[in-house]
N, C-alpha and C. Protein backbone atom coordinates (compact mmCIF):
# COMPACT_ATOMS: atom_id res chain seq x y z
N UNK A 1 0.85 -1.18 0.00
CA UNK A 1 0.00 0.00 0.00
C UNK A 1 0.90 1.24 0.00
N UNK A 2 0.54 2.19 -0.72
CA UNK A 2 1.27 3.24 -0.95
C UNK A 2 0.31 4.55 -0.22
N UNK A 3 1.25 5.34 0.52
CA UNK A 3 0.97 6.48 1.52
C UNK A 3 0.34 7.50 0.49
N UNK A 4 -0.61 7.89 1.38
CA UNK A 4 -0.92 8.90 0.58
C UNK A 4 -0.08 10.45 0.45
N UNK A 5 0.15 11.34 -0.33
CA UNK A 5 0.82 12.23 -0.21
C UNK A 5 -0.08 13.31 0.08
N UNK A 6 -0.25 14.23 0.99
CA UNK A 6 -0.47 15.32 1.94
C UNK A 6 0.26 16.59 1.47
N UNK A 7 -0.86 17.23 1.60
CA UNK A 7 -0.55 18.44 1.19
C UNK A 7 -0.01 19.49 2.85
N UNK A 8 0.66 20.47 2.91
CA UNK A 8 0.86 20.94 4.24
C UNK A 8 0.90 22.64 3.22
N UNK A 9 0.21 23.29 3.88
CA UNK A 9 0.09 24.94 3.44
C UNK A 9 0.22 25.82 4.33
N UNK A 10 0.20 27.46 3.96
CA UNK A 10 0.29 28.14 4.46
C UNK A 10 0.37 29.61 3.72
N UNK A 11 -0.85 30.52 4.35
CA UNK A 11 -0.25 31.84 4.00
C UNK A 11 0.72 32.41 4.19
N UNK A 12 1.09 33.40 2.96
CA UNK A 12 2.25 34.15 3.52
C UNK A 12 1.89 35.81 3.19
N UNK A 13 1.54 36.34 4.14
CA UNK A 13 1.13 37.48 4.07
C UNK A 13 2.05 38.48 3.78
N UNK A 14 2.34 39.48 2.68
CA UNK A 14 3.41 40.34 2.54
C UNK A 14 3.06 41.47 2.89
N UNK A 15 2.03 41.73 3.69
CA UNK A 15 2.08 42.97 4.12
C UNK A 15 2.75 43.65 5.93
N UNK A 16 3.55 42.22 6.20
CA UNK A 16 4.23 41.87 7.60
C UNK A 16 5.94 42.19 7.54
N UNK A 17 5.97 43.02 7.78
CA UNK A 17 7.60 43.39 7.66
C UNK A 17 8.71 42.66 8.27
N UNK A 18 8.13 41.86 9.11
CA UNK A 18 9.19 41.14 10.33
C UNK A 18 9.10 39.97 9.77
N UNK A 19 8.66 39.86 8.88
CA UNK A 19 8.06 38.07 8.09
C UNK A 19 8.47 38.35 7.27
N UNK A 20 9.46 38.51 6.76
CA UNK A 20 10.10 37.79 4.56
C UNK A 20 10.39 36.16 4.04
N UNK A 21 10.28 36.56 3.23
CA UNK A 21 10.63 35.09 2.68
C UNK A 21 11.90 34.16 2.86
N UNK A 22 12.42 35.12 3.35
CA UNK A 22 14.09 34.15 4.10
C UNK A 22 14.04 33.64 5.71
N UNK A 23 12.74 33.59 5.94
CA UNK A 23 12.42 33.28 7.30
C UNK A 23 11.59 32.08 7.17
N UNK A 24 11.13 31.50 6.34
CA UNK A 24 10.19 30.42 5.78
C UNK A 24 11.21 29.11 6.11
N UNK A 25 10.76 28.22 6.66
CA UNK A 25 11.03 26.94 6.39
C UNK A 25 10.43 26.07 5.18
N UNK A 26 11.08 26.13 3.86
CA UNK A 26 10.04 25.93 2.60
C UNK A 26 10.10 24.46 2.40
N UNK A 27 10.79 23.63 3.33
CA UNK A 27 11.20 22.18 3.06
C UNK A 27 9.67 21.91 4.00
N UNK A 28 9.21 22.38 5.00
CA UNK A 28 8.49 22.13 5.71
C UNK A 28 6.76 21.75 4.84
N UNK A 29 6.91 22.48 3.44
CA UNK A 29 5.22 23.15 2.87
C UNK A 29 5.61 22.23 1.60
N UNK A 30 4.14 21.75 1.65
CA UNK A 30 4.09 21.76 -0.41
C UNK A 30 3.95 22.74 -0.89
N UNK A 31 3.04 23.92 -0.04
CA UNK A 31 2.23 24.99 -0.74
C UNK A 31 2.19 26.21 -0.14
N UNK A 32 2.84 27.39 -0.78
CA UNK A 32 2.61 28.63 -0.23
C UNK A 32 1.59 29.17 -0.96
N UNK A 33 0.87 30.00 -0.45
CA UNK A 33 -0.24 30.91 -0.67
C UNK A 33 0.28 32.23 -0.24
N UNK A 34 0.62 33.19 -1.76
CA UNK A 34 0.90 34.18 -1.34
C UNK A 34 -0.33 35.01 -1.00
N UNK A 35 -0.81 36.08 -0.30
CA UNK A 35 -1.77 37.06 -0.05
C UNK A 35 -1.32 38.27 -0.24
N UNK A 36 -2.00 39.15 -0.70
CA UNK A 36 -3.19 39.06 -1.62
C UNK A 36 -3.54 39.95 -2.41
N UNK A 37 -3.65 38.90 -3.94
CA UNK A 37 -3.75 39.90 -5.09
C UNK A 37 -5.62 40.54 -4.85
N UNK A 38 -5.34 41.82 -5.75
CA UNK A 38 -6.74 42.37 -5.16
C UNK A 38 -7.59 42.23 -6.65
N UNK A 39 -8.49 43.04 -7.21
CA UNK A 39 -9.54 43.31 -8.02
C UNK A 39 -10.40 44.23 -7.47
N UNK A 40 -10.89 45.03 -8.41
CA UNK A 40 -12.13 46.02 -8.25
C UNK A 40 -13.32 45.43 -9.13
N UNK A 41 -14.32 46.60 -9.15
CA UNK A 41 -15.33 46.18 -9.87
C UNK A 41 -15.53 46.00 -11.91
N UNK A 42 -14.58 46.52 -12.06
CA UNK A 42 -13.99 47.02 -13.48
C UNK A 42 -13.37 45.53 -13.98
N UNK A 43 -12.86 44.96 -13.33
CA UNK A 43 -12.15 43.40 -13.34
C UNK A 43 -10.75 43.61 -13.49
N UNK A 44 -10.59 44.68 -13.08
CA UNK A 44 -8.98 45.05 -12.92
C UNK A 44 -8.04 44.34 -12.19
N UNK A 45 -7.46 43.59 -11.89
CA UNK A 45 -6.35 43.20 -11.40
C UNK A 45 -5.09 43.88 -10.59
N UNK A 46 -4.91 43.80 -9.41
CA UNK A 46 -4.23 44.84 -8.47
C UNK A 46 -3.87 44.14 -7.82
N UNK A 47 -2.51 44.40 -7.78
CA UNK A 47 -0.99 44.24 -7.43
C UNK A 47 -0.62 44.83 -6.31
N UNK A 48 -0.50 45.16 -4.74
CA UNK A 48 -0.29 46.30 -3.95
C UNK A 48 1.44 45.85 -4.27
N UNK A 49 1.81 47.54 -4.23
CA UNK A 49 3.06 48.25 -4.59
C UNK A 49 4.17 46.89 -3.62
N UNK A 50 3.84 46.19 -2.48
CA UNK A 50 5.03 45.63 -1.88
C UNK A 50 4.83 44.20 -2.23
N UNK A 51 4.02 43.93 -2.97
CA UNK A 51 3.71 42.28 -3.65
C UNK A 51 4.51 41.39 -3.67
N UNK A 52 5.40 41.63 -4.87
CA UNK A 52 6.17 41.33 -5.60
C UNK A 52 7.33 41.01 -4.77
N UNK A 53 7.69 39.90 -4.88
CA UNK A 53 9.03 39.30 -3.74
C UNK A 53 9.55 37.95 -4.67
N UNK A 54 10.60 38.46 -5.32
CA UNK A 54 11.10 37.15 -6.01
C UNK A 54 12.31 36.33 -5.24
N UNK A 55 12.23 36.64 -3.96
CA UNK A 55 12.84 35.37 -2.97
C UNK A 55 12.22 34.45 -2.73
N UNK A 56 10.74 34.44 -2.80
CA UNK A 56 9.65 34.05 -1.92
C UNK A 56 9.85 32.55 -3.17
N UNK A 57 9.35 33.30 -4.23
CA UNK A 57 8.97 32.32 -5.22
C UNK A 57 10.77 31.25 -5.57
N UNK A 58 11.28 32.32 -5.59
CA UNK A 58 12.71 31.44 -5.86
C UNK A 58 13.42 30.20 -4.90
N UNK A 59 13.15 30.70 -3.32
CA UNK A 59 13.07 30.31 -2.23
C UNK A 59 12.17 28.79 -2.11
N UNK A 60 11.04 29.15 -2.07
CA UNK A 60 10.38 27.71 -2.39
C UNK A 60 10.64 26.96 -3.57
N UNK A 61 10.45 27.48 -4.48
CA UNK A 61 11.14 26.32 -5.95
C UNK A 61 12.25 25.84 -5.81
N UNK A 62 13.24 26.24 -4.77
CA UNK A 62 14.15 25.28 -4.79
C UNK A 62 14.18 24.23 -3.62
N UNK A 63 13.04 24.62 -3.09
CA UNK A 63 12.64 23.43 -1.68
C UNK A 63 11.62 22.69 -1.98
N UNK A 64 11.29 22.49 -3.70
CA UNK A 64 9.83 21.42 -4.28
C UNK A 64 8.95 22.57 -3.85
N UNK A 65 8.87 23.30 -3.47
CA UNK A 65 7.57 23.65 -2.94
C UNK A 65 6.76 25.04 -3.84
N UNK A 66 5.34 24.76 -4.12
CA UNK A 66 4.48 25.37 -5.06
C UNK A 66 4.27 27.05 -4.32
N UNK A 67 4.37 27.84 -5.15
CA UNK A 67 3.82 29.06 -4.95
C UNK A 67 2.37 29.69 -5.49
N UNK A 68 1.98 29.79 -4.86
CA UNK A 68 0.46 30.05 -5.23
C UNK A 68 -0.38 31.59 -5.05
N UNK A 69 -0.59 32.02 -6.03
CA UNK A 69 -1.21 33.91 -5.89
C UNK A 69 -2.73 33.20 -5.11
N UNK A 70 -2.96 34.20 -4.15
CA UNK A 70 -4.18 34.14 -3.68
C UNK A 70 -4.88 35.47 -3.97
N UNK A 71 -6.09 35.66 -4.60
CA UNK A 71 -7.05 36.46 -4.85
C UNK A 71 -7.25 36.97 -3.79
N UNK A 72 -8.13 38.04 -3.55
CA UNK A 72 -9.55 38.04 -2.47
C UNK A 72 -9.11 38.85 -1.39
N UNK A 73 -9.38 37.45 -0.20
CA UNK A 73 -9.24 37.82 0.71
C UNK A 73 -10.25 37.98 1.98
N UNK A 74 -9.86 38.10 3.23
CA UNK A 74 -11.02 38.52 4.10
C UNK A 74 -11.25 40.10 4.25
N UNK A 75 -11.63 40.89 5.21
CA UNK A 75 -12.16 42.22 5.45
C UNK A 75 -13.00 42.82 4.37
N UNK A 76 -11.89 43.56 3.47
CA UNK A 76 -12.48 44.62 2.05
C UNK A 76 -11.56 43.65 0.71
N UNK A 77 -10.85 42.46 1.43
CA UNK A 77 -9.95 41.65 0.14
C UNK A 77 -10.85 41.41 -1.07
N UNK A 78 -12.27 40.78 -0.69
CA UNK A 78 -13.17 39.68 -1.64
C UNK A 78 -13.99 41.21 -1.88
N UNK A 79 -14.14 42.84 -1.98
CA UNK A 79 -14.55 43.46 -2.59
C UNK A 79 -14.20 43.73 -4.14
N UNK A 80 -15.54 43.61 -4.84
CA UNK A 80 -15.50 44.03 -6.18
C UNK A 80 -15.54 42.26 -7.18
N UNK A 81 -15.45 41.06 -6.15
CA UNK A 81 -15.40 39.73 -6.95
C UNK A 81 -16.89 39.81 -7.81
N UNK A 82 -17.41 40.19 -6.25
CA UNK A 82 -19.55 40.12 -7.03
C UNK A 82 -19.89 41.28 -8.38
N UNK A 83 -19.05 41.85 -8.16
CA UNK A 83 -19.69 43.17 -9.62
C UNK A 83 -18.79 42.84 -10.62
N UNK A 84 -17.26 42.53 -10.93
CA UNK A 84 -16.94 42.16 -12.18
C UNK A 84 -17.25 40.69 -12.93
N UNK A 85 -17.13 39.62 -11.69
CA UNK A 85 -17.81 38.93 -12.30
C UNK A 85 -18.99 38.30 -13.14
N UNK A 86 -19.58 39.70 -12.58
CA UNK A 86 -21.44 39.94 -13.95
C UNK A 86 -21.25 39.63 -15.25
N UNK A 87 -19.79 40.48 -15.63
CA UNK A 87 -19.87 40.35 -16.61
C UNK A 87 -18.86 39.90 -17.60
N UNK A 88 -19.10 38.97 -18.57
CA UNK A 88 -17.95 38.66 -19.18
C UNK A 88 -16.97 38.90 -19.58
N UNK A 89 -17.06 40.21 -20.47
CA UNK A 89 -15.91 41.33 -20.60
C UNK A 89 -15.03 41.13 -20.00
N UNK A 90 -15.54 41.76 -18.48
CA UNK A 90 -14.70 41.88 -17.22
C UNK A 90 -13.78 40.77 -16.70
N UNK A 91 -14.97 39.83 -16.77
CA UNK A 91 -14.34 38.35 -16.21
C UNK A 91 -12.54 38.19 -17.19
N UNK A 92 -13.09 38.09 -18.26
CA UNK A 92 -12.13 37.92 -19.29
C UNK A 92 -10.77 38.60 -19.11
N UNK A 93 -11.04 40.05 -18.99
CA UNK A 93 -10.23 41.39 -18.77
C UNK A 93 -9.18 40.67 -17.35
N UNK A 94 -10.20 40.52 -16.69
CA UNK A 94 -9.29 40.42 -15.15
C UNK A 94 -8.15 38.41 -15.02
N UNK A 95 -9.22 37.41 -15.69
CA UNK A 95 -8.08 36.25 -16.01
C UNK A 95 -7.12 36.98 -17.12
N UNK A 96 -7.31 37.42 -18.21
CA UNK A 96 -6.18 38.01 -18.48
C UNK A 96 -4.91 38.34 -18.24
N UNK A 97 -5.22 39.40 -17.32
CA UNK A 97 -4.38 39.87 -16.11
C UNK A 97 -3.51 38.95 -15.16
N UNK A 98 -4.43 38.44 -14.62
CA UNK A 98 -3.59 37.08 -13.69
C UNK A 98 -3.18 36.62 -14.51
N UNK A 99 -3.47 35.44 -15.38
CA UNK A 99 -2.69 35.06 -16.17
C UNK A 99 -1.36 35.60 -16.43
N UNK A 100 -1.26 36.43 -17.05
CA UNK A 100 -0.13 37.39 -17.70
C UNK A 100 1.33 37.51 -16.44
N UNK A 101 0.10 37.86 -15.08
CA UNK A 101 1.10 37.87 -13.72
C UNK A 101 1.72 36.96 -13.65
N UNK A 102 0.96 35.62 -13.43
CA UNK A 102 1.44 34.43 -12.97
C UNK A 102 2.25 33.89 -13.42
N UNK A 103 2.28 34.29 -15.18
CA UNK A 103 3.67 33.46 -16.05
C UNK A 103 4.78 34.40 -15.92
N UNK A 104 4.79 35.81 -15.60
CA UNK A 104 5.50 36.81 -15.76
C UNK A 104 6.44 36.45 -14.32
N UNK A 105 5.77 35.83 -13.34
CA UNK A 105 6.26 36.09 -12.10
C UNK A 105 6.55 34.74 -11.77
N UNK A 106 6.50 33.35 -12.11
CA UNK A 106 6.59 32.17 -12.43
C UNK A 106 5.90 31.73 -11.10
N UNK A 107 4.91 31.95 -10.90
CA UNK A 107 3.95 31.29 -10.07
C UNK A 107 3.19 29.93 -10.43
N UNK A 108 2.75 29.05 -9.43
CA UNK A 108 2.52 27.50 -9.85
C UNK A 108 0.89 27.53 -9.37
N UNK A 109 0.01 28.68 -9.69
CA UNK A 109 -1.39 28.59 -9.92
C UNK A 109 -1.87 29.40 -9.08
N UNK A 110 -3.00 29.14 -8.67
CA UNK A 110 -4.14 30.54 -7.66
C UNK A 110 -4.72 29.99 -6.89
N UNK A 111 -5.05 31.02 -5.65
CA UNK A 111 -6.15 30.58 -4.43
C UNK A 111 -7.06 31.37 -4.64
N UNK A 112 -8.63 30.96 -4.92
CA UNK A 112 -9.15 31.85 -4.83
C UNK A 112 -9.73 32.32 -3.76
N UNK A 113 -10.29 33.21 -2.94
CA UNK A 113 -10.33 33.38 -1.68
C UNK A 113 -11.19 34.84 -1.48
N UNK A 114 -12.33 34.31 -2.14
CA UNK A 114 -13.60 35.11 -2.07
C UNK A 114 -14.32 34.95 -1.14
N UNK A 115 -14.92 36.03 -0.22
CA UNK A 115 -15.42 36.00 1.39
C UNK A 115 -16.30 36.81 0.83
N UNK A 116 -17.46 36.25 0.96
CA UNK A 116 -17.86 35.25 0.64
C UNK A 116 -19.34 35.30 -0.70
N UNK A 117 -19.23 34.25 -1.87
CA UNK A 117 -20.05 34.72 -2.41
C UNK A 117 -21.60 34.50 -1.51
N UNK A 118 -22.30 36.01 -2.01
CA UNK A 118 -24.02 36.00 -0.82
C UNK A 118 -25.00 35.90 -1.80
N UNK A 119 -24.87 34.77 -2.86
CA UNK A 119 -26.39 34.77 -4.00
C UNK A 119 -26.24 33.65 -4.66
N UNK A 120 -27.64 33.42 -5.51
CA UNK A 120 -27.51 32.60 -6.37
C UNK A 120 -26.74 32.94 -7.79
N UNK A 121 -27.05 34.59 -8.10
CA UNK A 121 -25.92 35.01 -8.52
C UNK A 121 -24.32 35.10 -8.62
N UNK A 122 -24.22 35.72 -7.49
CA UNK A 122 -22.47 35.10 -7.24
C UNK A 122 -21.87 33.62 -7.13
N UNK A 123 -23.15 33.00 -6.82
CA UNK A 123 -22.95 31.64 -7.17
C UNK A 123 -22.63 30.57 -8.33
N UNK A 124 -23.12 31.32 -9.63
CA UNK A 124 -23.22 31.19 -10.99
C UNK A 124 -21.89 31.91 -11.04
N UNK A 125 -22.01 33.28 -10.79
CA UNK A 125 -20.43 33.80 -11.58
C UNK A 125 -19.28 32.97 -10.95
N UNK A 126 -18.86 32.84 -9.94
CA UNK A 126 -18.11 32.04 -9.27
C UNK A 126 -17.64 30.96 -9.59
N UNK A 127 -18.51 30.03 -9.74
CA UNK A 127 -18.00 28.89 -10.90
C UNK A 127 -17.87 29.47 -12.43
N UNK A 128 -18.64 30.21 -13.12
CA UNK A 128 -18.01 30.86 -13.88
C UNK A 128 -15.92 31.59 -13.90
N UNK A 129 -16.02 31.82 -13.47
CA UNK A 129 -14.57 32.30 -12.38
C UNK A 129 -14.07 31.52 -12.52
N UNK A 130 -13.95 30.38 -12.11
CA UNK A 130 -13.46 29.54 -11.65
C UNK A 130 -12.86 28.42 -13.18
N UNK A 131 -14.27 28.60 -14.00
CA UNK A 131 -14.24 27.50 -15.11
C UNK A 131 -13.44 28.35 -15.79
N UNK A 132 -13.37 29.42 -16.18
CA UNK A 132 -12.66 30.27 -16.97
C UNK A 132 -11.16 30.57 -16.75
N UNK A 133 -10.78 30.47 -15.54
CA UNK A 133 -9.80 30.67 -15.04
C UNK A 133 -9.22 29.29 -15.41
N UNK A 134 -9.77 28.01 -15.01
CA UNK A 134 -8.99 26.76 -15.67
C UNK A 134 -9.01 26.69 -17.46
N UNK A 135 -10.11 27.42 -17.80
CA UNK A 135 -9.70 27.29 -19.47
C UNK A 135 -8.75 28.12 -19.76
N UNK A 136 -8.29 29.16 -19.33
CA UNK A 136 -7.32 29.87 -19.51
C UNK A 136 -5.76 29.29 -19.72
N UNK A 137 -6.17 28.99 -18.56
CA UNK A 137 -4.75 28.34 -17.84
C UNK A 137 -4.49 27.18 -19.05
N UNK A 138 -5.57 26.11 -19.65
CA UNK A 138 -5.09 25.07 -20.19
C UNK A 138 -5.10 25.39 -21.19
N UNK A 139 -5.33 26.72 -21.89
CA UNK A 139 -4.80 27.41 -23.37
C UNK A 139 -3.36 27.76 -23.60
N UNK A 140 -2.91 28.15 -22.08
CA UNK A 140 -1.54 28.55 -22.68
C UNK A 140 -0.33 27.89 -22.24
N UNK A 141 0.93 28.24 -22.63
CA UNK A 141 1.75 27.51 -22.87
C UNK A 141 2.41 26.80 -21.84
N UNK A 142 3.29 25.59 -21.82
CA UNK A 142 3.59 25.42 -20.29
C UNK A 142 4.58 26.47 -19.80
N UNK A 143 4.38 26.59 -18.66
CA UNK A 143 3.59 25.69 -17.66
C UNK A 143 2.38 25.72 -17.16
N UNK A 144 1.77 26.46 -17.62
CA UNK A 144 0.42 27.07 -17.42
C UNK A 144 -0.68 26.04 -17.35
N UNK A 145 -0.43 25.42 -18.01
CA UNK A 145 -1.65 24.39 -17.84
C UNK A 145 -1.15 23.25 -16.93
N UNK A 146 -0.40 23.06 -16.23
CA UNK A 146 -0.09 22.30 -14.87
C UNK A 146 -0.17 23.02 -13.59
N UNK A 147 -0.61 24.61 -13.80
CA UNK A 147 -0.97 25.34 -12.44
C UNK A 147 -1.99 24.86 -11.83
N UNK A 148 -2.27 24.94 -10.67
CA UNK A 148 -3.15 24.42 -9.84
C UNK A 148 -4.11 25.73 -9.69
N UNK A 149 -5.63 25.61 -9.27
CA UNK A 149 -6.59 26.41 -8.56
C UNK A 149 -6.90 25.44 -7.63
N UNK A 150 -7.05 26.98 -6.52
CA UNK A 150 -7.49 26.03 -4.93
C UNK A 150 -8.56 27.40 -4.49
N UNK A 151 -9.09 26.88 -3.69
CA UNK A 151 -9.96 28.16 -3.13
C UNK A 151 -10.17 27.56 -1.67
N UNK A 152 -9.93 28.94 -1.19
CA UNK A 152 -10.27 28.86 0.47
C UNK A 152 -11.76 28.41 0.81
N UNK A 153 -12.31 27.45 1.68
CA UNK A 153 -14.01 27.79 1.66
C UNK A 153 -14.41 27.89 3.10
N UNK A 154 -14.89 28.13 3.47
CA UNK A 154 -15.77 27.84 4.62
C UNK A 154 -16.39 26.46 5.29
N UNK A 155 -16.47 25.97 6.23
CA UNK A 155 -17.21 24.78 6.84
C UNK A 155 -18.18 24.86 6.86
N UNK A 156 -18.70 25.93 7.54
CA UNK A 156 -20.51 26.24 7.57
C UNK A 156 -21.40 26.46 6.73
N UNK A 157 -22.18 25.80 6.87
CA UNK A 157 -23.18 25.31 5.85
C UNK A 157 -24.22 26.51 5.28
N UNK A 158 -24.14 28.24 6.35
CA UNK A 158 -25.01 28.83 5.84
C UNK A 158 -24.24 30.03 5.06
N UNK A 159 -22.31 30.00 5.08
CA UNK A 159 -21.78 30.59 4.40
C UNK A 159 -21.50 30.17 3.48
N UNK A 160 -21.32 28.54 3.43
CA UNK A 160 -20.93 28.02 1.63
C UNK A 160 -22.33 27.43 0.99
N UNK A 161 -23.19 27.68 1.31
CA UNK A 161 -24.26 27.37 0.60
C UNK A 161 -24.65 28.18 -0.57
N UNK A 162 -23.43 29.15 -0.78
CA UNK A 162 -23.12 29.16 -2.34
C UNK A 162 -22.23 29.10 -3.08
N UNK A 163 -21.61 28.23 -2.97
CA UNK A 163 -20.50 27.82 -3.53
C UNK A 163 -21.08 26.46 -4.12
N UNK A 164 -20.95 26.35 -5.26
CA UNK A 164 -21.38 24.65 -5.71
C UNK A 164 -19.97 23.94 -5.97
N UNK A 165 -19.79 22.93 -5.34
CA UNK A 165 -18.70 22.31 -4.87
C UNK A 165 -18.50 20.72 -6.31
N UNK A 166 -19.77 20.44 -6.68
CA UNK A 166 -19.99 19.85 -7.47
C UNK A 166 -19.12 20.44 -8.97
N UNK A 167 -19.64 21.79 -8.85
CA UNK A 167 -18.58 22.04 -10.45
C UNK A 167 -17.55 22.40 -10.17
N UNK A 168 -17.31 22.95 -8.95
CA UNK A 168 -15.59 23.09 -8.38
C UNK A 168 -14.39 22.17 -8.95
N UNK A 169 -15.84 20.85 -8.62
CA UNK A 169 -14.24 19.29 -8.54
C UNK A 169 -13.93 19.48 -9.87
N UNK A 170 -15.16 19.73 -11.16
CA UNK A 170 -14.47 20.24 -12.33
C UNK A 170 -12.99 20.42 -13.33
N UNK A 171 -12.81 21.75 -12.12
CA UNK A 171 -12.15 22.51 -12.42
C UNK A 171 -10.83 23.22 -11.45
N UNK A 172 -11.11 22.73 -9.83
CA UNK A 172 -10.22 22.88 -9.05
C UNK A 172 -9.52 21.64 -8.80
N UNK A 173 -7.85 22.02 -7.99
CA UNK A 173 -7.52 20.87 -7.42
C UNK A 173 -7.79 20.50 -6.37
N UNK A 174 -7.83 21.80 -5.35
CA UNK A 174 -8.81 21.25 -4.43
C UNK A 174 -9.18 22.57 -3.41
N UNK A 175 -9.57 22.11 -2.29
CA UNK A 175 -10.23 23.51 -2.01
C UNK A 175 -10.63 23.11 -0.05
């Protein structure tokens, strides 16, 4: 019988000054989750000015270990997911964007980490989101289509009761 292999994660928040990426034990993680890329309602894609840390990513790739952009967010992070995702344009406009980041910055896929969708609406766009974001990914070149999507979710049954988990398995690796 063969062990199963386990995933071990962790955020890494860059907005913590006493925390860099040379303080990480990266032998310890399969998976970093960096935090956190933003979006508005426009489907813009936003970067805050101290993001960008190419120890972080260099640092773990040489310890096996996956780097992962996380969307969203908690407080005001997951503002603006419910209004660009309406619309396709937008939707389009903003995977774009990531996309473009993620190969530019050699990242190994996304968290999404929307707090929380509140409709049957955001419920539809969301997996929308989600499906689009994996067709993206398996259009372009490698390594892109071996990136992973993961999304943060909730346990409770009256905050993820919109999230359909059914088309997730789809299209995520896991969540």
């Amino acid at each position: 019988m063969t062990a199963e292999k386990k995933n071990f994660m962790a955020y890494y928040v860059m907005w913590n000054p006493e925390y860099r990426a040379d303080k990480i034990c990266f032998e310890n993680f399969t998976h970093i989750f960096h935090a956190f890329l933003r979006q508005d309602a426009e489907g813009s894609l936003i970067v805050p000015d101290d993001f960008h840390e190419p120890d972080l990513i260099k640092g773990a790739h040489e310890k096996d270990c996956k780097v992962i952009a996380s969307l969203g967010g908690g407080l005001h992070g997951s503002n603006g997911f419910s209004e660009f995702t309406k619309d396709p344009a937008k939707r389009k406009k903003y995977i774009d964007a990531l996309a473009a980041y993620l190969f530019e910055n050699n990242y190994d896929g996304v968290d999404v980490d929307w707090e929380f969708p509140a409709s049957e609406e955001d419920k539809n766009n969301c997996t929308l989101l989600i499906k689009e974001i994996r067709e993206k990914f398996d259009s372009m070149p490698a390594p892109a289509p071996s990136w992973i999507i993961t999304m943060a979710v909730c346990g409770i049954e009256p905050i993820n009761r919109y999230l359909d988990f059914r088309a997730f398995d789809k299209y995520m690796d896991f969540y």
